[in-house]
N, C-alpha and C. Protein backbone atom coordinates (compact mmCIF):
# COMPACT_ATOMS: atom_id res chain seq x y z
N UNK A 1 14.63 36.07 59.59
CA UNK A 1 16.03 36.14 59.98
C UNK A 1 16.88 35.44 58.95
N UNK A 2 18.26 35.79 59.40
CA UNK A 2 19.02 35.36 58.09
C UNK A 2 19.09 33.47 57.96
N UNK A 3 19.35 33.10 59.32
CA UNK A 3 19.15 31.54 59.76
C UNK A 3 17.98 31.30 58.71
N UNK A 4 16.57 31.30 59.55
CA UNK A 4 15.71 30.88 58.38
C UNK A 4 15.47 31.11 57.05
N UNK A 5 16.17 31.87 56.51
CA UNK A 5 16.44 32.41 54.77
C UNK A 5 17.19 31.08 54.80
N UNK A 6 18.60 31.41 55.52
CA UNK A 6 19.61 30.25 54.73
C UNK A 6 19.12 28.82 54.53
N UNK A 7 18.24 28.57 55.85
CA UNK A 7 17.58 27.26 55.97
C UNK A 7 16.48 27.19 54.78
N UNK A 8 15.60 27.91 54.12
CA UNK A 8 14.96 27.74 53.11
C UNK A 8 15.64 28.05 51.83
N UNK A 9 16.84 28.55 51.60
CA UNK A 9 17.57 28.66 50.67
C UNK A 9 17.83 26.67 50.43
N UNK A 10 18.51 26.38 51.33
CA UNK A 10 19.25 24.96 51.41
C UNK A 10 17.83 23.61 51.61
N UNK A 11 16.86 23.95 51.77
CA UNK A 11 15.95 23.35 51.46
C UNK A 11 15.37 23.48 50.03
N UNK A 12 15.55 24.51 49.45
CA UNK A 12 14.81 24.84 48.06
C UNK A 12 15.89 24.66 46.98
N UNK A 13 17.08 24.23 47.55
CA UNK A 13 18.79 23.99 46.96
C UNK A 13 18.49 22.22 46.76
N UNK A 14 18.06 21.36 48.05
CA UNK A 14 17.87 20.26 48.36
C UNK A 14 16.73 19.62 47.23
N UNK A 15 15.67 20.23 47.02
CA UNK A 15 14.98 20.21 46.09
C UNK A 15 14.62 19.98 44.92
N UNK A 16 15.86 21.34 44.08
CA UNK A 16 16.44 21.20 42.80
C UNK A 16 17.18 20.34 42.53
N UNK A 17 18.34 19.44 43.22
CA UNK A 17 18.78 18.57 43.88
C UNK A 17 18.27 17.93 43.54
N UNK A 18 17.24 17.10 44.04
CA UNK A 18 16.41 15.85 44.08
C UNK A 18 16.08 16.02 42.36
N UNK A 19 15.36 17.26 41.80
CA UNK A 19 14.61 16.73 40.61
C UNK A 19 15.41 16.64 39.98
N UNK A 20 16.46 17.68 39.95
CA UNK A 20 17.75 17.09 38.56
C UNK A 20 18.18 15.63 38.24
N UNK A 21 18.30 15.31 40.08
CA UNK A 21 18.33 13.57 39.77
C UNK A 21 17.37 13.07 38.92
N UNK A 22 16.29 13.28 39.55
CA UNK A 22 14.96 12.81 38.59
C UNK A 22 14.84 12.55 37.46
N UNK A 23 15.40 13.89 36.98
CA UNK A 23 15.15 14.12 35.43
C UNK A 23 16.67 13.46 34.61
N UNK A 24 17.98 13.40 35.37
CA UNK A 24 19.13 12.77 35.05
C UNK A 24 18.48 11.26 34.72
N UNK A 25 17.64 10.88 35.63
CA UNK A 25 17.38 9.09 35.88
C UNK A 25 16.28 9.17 34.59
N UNK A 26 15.36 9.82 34.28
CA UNK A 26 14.57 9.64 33.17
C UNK A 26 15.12 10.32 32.02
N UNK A 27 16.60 10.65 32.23
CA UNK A 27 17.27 10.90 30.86
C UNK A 27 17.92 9.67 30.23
N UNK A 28 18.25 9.45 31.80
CA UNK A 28 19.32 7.93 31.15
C UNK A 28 18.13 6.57 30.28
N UNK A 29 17.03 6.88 30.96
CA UNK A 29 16.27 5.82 30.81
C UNK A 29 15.68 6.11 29.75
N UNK A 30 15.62 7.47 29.01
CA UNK A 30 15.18 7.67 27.61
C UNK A 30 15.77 7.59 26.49
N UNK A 31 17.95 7.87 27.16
CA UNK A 31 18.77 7.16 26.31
C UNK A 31 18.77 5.95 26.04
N UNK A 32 18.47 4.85 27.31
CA UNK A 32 18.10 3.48 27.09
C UNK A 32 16.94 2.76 26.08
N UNK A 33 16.00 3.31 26.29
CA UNK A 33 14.96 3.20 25.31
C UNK A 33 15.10 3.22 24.20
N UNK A 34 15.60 5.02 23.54
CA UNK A 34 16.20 4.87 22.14
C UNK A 34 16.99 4.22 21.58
N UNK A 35 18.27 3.68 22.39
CA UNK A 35 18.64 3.01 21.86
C UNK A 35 18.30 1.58 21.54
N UNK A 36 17.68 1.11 23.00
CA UNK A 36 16.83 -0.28 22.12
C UNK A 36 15.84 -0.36 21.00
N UNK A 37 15.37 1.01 20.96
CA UNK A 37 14.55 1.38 19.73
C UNK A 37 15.09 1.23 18.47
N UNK A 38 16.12 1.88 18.19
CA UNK A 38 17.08 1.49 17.36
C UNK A 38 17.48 0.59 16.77
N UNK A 39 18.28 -0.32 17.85
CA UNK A 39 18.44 -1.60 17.74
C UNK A 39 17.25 -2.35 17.21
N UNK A 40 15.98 -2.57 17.39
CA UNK A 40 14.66 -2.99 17.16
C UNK A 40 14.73 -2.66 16.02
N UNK A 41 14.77 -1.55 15.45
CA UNK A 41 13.79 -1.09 14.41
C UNK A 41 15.42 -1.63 13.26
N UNK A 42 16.62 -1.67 13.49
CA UNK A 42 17.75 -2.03 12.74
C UNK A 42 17.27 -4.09 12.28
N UNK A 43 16.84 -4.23 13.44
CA UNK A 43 16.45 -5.76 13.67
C UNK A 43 15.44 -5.98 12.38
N UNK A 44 14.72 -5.69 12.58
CA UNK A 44 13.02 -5.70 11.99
C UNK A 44 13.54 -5.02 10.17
N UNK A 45 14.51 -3.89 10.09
CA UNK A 45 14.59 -4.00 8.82
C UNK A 45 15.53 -5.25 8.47
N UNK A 46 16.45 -5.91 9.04
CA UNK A 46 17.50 -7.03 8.64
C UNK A 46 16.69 -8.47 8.42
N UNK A 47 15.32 -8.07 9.26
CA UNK A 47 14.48 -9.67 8.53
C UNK A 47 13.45 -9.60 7.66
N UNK A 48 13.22 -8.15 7.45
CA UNK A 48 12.89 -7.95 6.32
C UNK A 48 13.10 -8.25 4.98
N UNK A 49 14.40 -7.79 5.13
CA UNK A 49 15.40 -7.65 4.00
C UNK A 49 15.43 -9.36 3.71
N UNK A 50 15.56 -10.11 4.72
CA UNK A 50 15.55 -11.70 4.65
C UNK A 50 14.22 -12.24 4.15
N UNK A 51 13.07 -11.68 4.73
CA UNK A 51 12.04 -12.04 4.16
C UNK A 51 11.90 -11.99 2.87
N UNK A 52 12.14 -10.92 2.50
CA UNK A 52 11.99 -10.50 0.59
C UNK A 52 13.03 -11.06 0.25
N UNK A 53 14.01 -11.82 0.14
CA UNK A 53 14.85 -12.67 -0.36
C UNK A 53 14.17 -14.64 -0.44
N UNK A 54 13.32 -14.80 0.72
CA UNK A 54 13.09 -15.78 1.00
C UNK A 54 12.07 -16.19 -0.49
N UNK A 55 12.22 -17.65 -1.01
CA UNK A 55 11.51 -18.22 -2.16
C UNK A 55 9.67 -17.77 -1.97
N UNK A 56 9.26 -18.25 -0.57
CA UNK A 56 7.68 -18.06 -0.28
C UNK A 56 7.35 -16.18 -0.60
N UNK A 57 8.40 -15.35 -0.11
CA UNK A 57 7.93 -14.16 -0.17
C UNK A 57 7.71 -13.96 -2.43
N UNK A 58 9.10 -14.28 -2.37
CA UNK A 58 9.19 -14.33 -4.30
C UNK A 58 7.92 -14.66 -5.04
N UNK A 59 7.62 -15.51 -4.48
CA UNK A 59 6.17 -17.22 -5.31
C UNK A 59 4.94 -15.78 -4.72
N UNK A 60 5.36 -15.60 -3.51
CA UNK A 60 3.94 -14.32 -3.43
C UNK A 60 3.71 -13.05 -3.96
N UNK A 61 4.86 -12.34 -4.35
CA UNK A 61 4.67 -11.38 -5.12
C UNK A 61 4.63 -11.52 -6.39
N UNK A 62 5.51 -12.75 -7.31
CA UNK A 62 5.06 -12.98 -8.29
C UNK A 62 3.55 -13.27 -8.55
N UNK A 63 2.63 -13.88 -7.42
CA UNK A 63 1.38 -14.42 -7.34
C UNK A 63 0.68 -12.72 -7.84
N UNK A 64 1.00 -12.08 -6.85
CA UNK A 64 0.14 -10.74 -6.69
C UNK A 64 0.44 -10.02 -8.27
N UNK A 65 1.89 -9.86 -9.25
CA UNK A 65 1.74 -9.79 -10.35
C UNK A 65 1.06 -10.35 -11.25
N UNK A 66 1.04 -11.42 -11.14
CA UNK A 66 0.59 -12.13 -12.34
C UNK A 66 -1.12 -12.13 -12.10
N UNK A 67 -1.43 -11.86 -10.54
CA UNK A 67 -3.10 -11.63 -10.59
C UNK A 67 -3.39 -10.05 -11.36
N UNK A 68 -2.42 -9.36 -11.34
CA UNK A 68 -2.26 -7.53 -11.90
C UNK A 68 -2.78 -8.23 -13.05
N UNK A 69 -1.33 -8.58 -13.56
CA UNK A 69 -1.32 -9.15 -15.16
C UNK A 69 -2.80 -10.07 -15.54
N UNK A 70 -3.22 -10.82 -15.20
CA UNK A 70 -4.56 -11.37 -15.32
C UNK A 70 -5.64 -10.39 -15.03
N UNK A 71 -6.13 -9.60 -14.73
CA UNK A 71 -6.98 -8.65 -14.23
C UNK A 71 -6.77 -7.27 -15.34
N UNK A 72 -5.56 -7.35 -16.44
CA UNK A 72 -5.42 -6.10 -17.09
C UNK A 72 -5.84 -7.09 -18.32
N UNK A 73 -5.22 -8.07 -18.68
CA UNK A 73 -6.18 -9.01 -19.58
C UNK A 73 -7.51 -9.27 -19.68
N UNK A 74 -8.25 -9.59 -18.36
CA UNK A 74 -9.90 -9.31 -18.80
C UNK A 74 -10.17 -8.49 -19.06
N UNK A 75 -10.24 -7.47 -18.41
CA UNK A 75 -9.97 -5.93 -19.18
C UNK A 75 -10.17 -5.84 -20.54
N UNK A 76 -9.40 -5.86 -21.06
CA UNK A 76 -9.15 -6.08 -22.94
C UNK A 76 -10.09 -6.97 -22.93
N UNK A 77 -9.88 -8.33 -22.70
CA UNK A 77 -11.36 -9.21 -23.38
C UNK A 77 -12.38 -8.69 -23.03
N UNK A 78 -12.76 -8.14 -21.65
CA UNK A 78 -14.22 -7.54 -21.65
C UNK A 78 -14.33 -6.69 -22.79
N UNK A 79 -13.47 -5.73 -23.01
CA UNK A 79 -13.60 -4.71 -24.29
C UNK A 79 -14.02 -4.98 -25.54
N UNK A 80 -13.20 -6.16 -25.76
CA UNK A 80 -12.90 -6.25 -27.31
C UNK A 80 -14.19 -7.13 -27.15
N UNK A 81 -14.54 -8.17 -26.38
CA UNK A 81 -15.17 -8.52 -26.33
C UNK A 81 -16.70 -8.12 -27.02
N UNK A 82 -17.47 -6.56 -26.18
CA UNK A 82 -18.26 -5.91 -26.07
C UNK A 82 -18.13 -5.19 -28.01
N UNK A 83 -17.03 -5.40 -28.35
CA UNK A 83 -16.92 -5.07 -29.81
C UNK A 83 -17.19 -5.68 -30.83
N UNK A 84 -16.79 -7.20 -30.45
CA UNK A 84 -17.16 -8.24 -30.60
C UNK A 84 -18.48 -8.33 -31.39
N UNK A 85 -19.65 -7.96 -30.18
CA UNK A 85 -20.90 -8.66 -30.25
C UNK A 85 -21.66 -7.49 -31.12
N UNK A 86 -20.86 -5.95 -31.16
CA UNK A 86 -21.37 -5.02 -31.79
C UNK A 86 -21.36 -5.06 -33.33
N UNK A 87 -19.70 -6.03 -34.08
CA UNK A 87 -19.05 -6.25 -34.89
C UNK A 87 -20.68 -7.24 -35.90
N UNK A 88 -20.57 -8.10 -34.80
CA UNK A 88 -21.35 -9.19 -34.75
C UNK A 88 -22.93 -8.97 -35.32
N UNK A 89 -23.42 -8.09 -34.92
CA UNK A 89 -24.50 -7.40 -34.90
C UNK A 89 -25.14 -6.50 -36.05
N UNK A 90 -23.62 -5.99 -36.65
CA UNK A 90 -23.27 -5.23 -37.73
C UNK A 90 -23.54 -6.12 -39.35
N UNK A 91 -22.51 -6.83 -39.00
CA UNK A 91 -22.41 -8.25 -39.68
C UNK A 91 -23.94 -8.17 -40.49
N UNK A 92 -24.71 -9.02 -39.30
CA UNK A 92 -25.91 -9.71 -39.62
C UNK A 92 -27.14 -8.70 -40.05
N UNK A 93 -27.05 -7.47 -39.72
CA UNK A 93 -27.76 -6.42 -40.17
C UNK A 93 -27.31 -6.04 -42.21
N UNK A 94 -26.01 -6.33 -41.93
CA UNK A 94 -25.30 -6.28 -43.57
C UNK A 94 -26.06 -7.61 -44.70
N UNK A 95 -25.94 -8.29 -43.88
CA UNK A 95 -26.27 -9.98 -44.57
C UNK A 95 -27.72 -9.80 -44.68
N UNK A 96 -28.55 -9.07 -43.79
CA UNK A 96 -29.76 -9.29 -43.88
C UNK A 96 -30.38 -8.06 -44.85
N UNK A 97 -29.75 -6.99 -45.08
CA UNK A 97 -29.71 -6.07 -46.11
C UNK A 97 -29.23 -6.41 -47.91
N UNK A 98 -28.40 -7.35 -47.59
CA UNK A 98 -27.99 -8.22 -48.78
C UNK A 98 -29.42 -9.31 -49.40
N UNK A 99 -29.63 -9.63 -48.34
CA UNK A 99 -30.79 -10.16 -49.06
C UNK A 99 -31.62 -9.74 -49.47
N UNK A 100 -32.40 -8.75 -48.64
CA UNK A 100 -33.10 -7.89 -48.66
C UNK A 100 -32.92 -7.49 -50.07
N UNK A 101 -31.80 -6.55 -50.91
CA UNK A 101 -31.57 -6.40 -51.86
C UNK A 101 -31.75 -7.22 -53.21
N UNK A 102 -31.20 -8.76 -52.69
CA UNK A 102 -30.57 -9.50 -53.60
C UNK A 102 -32.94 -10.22 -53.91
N UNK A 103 -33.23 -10.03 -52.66
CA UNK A 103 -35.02 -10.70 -53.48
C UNK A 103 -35.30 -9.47 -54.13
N UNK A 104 -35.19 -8.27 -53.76
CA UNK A 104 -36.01 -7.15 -54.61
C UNK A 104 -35.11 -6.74 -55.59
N UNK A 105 -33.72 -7.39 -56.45
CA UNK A 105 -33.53 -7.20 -57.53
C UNK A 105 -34.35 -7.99 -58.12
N UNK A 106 -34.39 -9.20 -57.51
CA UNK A 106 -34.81 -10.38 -58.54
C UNK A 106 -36.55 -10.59 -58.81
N UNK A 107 -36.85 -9.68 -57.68
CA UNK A 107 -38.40 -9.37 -58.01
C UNK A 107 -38.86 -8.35 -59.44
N UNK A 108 -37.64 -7.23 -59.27
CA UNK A 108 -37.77 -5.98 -60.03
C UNK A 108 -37.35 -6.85 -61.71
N UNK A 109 -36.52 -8.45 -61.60
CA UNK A 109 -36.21 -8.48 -63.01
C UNK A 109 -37.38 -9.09 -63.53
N UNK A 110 -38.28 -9.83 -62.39
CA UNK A 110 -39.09 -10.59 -62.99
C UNK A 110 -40.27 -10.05 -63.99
């Protein structure tokens, strides 16, 4: 009958009703959120920005350069180093060929 149509019309009206609220109340509360999100995340870069100004943050990143800078220096000395001992090696193979030479001229004048 038309009664019970209208009556489940206005119940299923009552309904939509209710969730729109629902979803109005977890809109507002998701506008709320973001915006404290916001605010937070505006926060967190402004002491940032303070942190990397602060002397302890400075003394620490200079620390972390200058360990770069020390660590690209062994580097090279390991290298040159390793050239070093090859240089070295060279050397004494020359000196010992020099002699080598210098008794068997003096054998050949005798």
């Amino acid at each position: 009958s038309a009664r019970s149509e209208l009556a489940q019309c206005k119940q299923q009206y009552r309904e939509v009703e209710q969730k729109l609220q629902k979803i109005g109340r977890i809109a507002a509360q998701f506008e709320e959120l973001s915006g404290q999100l916001r605010l937070k995340s505006h926060e967190r870069d402004l002491l940032k920005e303070r942190l990397e100004q602060t002397s302890h943050y400075k003394d620490i990143e200079e620390l972390r350069k200058t360990k770069e800078d020390l660590n690209m220096q062994q580097d090279i000395v390991d290298k040159f180093s390793g050239k070093e001992k090859d240089l070295l090696k060279k050397c004494s193979e020359i000196e010992a060929k020099m002699r080598n030479f210098k008794v068997e001229q003096e054998k050949e004048l005798k």
